[in-house]
C-alpha atoms as a PDB file:
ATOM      1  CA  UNK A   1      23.370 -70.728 -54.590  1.00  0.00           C
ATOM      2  CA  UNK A   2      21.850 -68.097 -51.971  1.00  0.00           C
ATOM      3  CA  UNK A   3      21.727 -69.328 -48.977  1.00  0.00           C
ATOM      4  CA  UNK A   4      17.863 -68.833 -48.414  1.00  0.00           C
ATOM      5  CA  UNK A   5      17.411 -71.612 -52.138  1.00  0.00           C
ATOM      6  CA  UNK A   6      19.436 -74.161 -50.081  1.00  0.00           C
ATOM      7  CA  UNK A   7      17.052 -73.799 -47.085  1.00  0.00           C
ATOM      8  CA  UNK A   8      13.894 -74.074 -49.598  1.00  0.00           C
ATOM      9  CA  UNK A   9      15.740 -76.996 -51.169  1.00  0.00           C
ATOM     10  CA  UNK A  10      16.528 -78.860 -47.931  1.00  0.00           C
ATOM     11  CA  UNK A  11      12.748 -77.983 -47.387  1.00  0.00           C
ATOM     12  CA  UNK A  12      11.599 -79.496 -50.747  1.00  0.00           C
ATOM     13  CA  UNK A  13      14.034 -83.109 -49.553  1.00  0.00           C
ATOM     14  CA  UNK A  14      12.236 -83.759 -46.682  1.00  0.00           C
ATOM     15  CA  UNK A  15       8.819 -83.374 -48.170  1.00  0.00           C
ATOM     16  CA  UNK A  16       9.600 -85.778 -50.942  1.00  0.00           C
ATOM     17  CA  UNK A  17      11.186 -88.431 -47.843  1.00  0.00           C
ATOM     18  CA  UNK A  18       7.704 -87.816 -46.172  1.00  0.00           C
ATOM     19  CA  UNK A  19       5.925 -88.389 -49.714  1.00  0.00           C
ATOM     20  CA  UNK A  20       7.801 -91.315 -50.277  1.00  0.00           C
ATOM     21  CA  UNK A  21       6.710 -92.537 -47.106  1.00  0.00           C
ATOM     22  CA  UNK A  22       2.647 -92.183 -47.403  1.00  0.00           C
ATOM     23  CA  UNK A  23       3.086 -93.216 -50.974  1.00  0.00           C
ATOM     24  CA  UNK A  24       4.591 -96.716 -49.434  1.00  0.00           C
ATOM     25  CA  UNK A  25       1.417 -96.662 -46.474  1.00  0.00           C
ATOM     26  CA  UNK A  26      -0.687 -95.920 -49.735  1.00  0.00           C
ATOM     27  CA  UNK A  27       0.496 -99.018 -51.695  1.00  0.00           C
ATOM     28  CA  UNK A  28       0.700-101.523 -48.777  1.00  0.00           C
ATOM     29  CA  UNK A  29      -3.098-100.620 -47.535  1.00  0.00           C
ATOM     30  CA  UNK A  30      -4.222-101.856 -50.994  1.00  0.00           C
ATOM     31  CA  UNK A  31      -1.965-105.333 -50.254  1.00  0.00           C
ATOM     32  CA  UNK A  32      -3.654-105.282 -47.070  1.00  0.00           C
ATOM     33  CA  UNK A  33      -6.863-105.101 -48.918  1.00  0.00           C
ATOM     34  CA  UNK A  34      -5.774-107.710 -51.274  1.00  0.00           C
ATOM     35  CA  UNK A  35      -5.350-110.377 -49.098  1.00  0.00           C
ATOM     36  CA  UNK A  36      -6.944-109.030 -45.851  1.00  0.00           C
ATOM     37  CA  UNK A  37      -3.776-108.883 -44.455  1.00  0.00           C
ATOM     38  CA  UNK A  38      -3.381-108.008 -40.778  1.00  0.00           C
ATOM     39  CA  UNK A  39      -0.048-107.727 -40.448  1.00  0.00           C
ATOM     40  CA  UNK A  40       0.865-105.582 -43.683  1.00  0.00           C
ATOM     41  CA  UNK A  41      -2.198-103.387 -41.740  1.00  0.00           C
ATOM     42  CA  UNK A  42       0.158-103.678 -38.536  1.00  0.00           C
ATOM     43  CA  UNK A  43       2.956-102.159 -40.260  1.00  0.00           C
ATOM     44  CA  UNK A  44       1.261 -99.311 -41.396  1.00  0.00           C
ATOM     45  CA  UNK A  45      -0.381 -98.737 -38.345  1.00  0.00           C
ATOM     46  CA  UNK A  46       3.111 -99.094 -37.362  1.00  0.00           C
ATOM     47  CA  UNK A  47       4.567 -96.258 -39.738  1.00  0.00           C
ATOM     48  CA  UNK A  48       1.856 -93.521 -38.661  1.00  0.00           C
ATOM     49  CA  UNK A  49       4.429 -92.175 -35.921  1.00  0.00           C
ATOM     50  CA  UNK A  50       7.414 -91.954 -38.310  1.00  0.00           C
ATOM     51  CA  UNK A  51       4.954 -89.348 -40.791  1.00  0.00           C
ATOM     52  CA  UNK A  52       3.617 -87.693 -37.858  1.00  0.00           C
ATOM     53  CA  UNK A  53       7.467 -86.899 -36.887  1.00  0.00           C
ATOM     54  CA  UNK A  54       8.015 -86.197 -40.369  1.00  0.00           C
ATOM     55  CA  UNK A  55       4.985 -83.684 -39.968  1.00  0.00           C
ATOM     56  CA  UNK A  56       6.016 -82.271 -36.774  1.00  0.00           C
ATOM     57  CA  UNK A  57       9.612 -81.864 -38.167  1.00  0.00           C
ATOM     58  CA  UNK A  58       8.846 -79.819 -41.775  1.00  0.00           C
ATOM     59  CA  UNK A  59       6.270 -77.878 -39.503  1.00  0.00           C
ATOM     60  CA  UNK A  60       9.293 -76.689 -37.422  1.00  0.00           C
ATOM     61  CA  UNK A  61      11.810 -76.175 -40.301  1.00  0.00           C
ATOM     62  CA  UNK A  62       9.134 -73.981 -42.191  1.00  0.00           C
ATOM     63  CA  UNK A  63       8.900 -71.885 -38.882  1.00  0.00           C
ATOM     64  CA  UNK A  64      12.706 -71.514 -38.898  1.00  0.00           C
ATOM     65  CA  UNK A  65      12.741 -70.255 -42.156  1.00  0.00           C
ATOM     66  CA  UNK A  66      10.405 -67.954 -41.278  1.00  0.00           C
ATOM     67  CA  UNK A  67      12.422 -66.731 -38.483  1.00  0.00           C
ATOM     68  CA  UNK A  68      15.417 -66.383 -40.080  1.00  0.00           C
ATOM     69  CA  UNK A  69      14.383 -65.045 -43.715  1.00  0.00           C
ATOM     70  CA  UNK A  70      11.748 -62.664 -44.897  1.00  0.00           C
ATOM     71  CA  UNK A  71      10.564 -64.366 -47.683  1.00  0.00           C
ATOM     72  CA  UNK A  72       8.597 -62.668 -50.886  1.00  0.00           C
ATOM     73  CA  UNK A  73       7.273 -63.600 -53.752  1.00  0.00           C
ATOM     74  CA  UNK A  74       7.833 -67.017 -54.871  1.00  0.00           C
ATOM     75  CA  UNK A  75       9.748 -68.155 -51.801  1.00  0.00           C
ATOM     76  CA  UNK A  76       7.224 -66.799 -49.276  1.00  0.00           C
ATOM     77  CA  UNK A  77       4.586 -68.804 -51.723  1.00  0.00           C
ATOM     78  CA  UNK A  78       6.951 -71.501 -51.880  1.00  0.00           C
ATOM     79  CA  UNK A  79       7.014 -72.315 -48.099  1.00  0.00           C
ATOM     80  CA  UNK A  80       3.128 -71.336 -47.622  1.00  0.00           C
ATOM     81  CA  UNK A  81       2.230 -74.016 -49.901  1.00  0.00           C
ATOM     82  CA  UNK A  82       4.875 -76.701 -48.522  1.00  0.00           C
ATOM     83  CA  UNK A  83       3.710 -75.865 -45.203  1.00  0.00           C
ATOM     84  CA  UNK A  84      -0.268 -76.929 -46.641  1.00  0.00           C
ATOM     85  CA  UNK A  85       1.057 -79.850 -48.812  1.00  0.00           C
ATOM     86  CA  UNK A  86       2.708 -80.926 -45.767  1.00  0.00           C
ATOM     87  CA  UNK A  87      -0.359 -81.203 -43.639  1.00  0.00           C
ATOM     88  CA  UNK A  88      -2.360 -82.815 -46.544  1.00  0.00           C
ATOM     89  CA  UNK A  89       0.308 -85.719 -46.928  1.00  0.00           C
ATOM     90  CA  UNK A  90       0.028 -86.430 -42.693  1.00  0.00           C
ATOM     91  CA  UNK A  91      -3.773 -86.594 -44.002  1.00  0.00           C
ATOM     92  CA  UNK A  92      -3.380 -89.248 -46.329  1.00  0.00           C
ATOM     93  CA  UNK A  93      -1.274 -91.280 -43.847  1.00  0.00           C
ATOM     94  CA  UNK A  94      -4.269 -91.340 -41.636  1.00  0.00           C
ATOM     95  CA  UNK A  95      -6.521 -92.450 -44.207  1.00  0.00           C
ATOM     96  CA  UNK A  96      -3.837 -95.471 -45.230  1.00  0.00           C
ATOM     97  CA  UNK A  97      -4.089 -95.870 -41.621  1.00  0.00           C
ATOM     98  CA  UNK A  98      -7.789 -96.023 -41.152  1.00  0.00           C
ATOM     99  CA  UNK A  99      -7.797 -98.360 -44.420  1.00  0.00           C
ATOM    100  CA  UNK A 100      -5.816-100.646 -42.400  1.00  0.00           C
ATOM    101  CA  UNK A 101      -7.775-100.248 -39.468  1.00  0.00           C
ATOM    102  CA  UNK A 102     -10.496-101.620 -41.397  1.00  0.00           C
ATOM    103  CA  UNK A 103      -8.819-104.075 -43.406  1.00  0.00           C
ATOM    104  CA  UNK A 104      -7.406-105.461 -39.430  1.00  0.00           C
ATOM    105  CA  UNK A 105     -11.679-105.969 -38.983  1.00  0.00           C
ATOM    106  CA  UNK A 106     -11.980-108.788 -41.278  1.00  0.00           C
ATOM    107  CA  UNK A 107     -12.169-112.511 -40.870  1.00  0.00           C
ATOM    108  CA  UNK A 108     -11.487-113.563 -44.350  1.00  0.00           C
ATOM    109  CA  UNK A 109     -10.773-112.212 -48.071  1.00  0.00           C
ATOM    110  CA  UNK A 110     -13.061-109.560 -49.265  1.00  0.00           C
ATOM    111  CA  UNK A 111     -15.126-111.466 -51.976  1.00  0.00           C
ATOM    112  CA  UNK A 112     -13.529-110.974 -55.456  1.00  0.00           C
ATOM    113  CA  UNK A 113     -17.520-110.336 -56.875  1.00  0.00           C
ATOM    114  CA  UNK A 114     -17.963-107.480 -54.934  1.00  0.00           C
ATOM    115  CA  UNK A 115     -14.780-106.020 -55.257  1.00  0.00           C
ATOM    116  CA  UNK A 116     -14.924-105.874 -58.949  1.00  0.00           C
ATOM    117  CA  UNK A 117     -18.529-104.524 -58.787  1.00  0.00           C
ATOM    118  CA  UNK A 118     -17.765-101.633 -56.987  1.00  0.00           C
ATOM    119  CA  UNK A 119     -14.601-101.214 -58.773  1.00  0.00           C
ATOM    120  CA  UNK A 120     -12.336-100.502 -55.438  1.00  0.00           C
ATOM    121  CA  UNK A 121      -9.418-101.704 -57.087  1.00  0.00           C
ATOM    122  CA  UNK A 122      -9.981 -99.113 -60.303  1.00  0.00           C
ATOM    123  CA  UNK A 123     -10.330 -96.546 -57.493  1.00  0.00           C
ATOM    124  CA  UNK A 124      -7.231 -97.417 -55.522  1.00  0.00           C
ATOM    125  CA  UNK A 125      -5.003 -97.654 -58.714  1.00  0.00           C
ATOM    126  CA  UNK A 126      -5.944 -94.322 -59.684  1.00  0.00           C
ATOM    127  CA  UNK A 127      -5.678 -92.845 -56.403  1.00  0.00           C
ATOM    128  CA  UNK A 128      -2.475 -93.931 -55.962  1.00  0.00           C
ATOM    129  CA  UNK A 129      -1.112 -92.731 -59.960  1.00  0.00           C
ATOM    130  CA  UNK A 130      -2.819 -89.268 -58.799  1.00  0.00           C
ATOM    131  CA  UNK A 131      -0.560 -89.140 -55.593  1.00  0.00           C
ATOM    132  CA  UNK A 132       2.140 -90.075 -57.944  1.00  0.00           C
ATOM    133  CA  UNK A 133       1.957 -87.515 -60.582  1.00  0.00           C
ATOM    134  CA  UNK A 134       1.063 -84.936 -57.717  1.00  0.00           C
ATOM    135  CA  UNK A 135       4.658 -85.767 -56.667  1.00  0.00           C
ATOM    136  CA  UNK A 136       5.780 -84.980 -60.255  1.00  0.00           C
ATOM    137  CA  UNK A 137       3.899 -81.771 -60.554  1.00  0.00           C
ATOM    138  CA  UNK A 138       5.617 -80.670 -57.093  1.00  0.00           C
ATOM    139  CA  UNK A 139       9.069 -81.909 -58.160  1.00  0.00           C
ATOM    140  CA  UNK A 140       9.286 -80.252 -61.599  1.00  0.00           C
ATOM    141  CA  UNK A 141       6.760 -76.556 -60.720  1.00  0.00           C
ATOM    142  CA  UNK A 142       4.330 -77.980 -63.393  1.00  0.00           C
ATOM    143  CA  UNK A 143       1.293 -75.841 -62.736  1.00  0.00           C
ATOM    144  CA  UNK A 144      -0.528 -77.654 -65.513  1.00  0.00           C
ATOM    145  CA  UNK A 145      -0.238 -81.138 -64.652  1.00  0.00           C
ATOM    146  CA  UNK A 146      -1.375 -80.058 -60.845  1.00  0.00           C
ATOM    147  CA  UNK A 147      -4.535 -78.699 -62.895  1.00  0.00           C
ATOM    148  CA  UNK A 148      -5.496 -81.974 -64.555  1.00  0.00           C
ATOM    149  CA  UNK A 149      -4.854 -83.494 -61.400  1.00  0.00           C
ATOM    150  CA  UNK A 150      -8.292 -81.403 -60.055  1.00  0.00           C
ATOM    151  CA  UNK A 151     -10.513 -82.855 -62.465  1.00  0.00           C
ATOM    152  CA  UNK A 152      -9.193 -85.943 -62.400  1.00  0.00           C
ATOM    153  CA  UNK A 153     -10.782 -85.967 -59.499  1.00  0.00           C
ATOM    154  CA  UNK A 154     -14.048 -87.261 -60.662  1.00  0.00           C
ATOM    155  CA  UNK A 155     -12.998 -90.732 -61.417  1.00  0.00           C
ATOM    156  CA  UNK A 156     -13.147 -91.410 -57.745  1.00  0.00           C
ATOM    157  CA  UNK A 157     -16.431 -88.838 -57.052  1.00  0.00           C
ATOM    158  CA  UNK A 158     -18.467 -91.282 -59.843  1.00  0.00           C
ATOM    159  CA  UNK A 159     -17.501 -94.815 -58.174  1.00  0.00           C
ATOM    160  CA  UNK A 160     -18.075 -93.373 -54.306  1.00  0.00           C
ATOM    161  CA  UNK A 161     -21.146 -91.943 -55.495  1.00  0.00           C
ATOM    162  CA  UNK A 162     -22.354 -95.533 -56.974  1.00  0.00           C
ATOM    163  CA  UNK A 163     -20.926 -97.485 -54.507  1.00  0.00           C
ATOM    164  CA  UNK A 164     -24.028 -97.526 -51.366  1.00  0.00           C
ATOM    165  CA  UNK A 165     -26.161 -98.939 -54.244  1.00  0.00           C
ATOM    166  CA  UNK A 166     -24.164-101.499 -55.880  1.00  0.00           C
ATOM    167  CA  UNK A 167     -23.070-102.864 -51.995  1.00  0.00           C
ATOM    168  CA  UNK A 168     -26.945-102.293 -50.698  1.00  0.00           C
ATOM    169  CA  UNK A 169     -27.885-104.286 -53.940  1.00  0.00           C
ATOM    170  CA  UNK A 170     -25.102-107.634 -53.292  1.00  0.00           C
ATOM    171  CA  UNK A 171     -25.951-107.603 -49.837  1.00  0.00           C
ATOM    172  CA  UNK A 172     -29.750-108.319 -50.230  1.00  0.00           C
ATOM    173  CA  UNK A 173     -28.525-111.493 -51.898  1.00  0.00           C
ATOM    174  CA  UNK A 174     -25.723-112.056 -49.688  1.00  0.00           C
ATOM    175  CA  UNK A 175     -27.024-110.934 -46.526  1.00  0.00           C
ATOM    176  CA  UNK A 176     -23.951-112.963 -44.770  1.00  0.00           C
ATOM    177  CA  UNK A 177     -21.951-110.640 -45.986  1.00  0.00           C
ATOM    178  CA  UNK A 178     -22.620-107.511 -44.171  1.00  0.00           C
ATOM    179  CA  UNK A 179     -19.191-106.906 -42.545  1.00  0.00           C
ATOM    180  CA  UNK A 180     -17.507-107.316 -45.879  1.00  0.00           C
ATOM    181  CA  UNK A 181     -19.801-104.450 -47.720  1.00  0.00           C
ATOM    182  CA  UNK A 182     -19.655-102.313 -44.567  1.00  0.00           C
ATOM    183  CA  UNK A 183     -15.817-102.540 -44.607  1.00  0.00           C
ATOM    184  CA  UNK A 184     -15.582-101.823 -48.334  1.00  0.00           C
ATOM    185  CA  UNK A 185     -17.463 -99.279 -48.326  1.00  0.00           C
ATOM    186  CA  UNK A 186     -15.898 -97.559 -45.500  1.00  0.00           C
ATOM    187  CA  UNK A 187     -12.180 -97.904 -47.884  1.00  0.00           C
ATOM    188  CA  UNK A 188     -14.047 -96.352 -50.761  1.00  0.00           C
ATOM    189  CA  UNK A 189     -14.816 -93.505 -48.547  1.00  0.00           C
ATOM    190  CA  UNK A 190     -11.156 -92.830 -47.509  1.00  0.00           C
ATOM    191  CA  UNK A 191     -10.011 -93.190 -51.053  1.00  0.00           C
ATOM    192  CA  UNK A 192     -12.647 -90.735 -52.233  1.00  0.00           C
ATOM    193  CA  UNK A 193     -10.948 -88.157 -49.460  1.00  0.00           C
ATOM    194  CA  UNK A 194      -7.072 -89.275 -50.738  1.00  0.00           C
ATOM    195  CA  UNK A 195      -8.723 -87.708 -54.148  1.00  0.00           C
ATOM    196  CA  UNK A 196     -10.100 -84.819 -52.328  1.00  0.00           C
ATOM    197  CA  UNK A 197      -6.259 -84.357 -50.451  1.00  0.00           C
ATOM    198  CA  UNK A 198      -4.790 -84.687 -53.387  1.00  0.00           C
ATOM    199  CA  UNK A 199      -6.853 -81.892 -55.308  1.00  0.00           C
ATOM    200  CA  UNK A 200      -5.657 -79.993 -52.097  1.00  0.00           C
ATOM    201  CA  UNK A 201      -2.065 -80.516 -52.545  1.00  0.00           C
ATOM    202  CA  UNK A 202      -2.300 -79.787 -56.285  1.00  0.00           C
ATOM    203  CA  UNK A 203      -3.577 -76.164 -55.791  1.00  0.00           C
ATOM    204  CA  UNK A 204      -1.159 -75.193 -53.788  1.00  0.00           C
ATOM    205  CA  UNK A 205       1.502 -76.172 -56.452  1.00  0.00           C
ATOM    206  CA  UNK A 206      -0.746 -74.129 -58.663  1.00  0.00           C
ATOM    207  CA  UNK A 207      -0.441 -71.352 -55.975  1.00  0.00           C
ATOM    208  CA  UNK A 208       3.315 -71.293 -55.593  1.00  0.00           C
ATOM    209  CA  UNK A 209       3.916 -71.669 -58.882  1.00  0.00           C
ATOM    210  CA  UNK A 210       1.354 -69.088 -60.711  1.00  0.00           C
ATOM    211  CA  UNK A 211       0.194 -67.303 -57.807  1.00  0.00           C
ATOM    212  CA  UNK A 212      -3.476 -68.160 -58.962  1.00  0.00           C
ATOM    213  CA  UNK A 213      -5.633 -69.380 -56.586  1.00  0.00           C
ATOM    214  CA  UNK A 214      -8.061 -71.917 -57.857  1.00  0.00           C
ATOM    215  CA  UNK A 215     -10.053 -72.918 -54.648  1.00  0.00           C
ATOM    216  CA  UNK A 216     -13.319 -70.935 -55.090  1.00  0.00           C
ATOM    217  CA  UNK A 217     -12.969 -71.352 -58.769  1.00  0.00           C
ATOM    218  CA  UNK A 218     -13.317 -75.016 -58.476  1.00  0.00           C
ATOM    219  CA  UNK A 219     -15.876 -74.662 -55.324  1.00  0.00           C
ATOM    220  CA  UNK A 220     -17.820 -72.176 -58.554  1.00  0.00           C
ATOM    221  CA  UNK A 221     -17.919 -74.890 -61.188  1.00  0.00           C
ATOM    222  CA  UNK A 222     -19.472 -77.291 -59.241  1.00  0.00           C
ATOM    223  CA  UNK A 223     -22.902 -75.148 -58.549  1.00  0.00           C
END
């Protein structure tokens, strides 16, 4: 193998160790949420350093590459795009962080009524199989998948977009319950961005691996 495919590959490794990581912060902010646990939100509080090193650390072997190579073509797209993805997956750490920060604010359970009306848990579940396939599209250059992933997009848009409502409406008959509402509401938000971060990282798998830029495409569609 040339020697400039084993630097991409050791590249590609520590992206998917990084990935691997969020992915865990991901899953562990919805136990958090769950049970209102503060010291699952501790730990991923906790974890935030080891992706920003992780972040820091593909920044600097991307740089390298640069330095030593002249890449073209695929590779240069290659490494442009890991160098993006990478900064979208530090991203989503924050916002498992911030979910935890949140989660950390609350005295007691989040009431299992509201939580099924404003269908958070629907929204986490399929923020987190997004992340997963996004993985998959990465891992095996499928341009396709990474283009489903876009629209799938919309299944978190539709409950954020319902969501002030469907709280405003519970809280007029559960006015005690203000902290609760204000806390979901703020998690629906960051999930709504992990969709948006995730649309990110999918076009630019579509961009290394088709050189096609979909950015203003999609920003076209939605007019």
């Amino acid at each position: 193998m040339p020697h400039i495919d084993i630097e991409i590959e050791k590249l590609k490794k520590k992206l998917m160790e990084m990935w691997d990581l969020v992915e865990f912060q991901l899953e562990q902010g919805r136990e958090a949420m769950r049970k209102a646990d503060p010291e699952i939100s501790k730990e991923i509080l906790k974890l935030g350093k080891k992706v920003n090193n992780y972040d820091v650390k593909i920044d600097r072997m991307c740089e390298n590459f640069f330095a030593l190579f002249t890449p073209v073509a695929v590779d240069l797209r290659t490494v442009l795009a890991i160098l993006k993805i990478n900064a979208n997956l530090e991203r989503i750490g924050d916002t498992a962080e911030g979910i935890a920060a949140f989660v950390k604010k609350l005295e007691g359970t989040l009431s299992p009524e509201l939580i099924e009306k404003v269908q958070v848990e629907v929204m986490y579940d399929e923020a987190l199989k997004m992340f997963d396939d996004c993985r998959a599209a990465f891992m095996y250059n499928d341009a396709d998948l990474a283009k489903e992933l876009i629209k799938r997009d919309h299944v978190l848009n539709k409950i954020y977009r319902k969501s002030d409502e469907i709280v405003v409406s519970y809280l007029e008959g559960e006015p005690d319950k203000i902290k609760e509402g204000l806390v979901l509401l703020s998690i629906i938000k960051k999930l709504e961005r992990v969709g948006d971060q995730v649309s990110n990282i999918a076009e630019e798998i579509i961009f290394y691996k088709d050189a096609e830029i979909v950015k203003h495409k999609k920003n076209k569609e939605k007019r």
